[in-house]
N, C-alpha and C. Protein backbone atom coordinates (compact mmCIF):
# COMPACT_ATOMS: atom_id res chain seq x y z
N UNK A 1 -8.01 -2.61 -11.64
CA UNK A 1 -6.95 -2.99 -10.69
C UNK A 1 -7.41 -4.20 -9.87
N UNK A 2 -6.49 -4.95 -9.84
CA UNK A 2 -6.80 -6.49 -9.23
C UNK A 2 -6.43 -6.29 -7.74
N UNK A 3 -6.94 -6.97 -6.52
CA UNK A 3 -7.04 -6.95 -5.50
C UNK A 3 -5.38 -7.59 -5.29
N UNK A 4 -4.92 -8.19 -5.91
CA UNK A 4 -3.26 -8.69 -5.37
C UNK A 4 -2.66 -7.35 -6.21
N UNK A 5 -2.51 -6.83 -7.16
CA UNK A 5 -2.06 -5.75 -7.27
C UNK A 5 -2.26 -4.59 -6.32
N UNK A 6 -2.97 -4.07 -5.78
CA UNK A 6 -3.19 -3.22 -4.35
C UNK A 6 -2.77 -4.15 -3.35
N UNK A 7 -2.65 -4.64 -3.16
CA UNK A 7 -1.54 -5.74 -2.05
C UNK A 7 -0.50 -5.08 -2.15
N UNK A 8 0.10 -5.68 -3.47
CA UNK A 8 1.17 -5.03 -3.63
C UNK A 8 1.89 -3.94 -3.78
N UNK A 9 1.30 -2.74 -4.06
CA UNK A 9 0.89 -1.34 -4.14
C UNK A 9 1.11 -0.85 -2.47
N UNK A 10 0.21 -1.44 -1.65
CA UNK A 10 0.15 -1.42 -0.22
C UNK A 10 1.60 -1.23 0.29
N UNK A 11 2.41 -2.63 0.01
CA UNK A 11 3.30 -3.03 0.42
C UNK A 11 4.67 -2.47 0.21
N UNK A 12 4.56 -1.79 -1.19
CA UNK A 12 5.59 -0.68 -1.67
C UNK A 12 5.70 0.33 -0.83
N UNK A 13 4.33 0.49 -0.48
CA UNK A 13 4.71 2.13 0.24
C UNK A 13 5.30 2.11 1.49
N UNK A 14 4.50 0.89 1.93
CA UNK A 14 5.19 0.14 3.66
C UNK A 14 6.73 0.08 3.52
N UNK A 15 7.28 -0.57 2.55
CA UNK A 15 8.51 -0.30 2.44
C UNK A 15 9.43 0.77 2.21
N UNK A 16 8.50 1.78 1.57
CA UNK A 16 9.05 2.98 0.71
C UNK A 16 9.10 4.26 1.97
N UNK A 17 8.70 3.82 2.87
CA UNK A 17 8.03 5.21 4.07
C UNK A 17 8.32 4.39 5.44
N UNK A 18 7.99 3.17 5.43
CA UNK A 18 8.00 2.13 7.21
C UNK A 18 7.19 2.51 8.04
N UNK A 19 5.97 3.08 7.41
CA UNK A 19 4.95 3.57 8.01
C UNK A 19 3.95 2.97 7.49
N UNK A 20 3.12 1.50 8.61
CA UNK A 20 2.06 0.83 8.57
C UNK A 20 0.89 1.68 8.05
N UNK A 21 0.46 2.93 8.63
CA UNK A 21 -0.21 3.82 8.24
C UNK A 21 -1.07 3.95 6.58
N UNK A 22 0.58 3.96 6.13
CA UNK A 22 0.58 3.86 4.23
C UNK A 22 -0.48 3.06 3.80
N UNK A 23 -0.33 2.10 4.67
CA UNK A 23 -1.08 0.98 4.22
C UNK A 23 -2.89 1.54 4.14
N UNK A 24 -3.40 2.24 4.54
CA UNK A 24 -4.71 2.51 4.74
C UNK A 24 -4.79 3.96 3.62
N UNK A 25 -3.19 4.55 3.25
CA UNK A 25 -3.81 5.69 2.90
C UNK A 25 -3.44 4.84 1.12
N UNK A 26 -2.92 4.09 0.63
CA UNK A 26 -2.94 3.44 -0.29
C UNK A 26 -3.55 3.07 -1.47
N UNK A 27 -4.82 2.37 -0.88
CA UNK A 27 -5.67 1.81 -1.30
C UNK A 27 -6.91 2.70 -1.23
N UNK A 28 -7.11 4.07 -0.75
CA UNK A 28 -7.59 5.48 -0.64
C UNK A 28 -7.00 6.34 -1.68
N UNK A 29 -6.16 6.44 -1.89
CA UNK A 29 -5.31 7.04 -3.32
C UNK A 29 -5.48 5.94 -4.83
């Protein structure tokens, strides 16, 4: 997995939930 792909991954969930949070549990999953 490429580091702009988990960007983007990140950013799905931020959108998918609107919870900044996602963002940390993300890239942990």
């Amino acid at each position: 997995m490429k580091k702009g792909d988990l960007a983007v991954v990140s950013a799905y969930y931020s959108l998918d939930t609107g919870c900044v949070e996602v963002l940390a549990g993300a890239p942990s999953a």
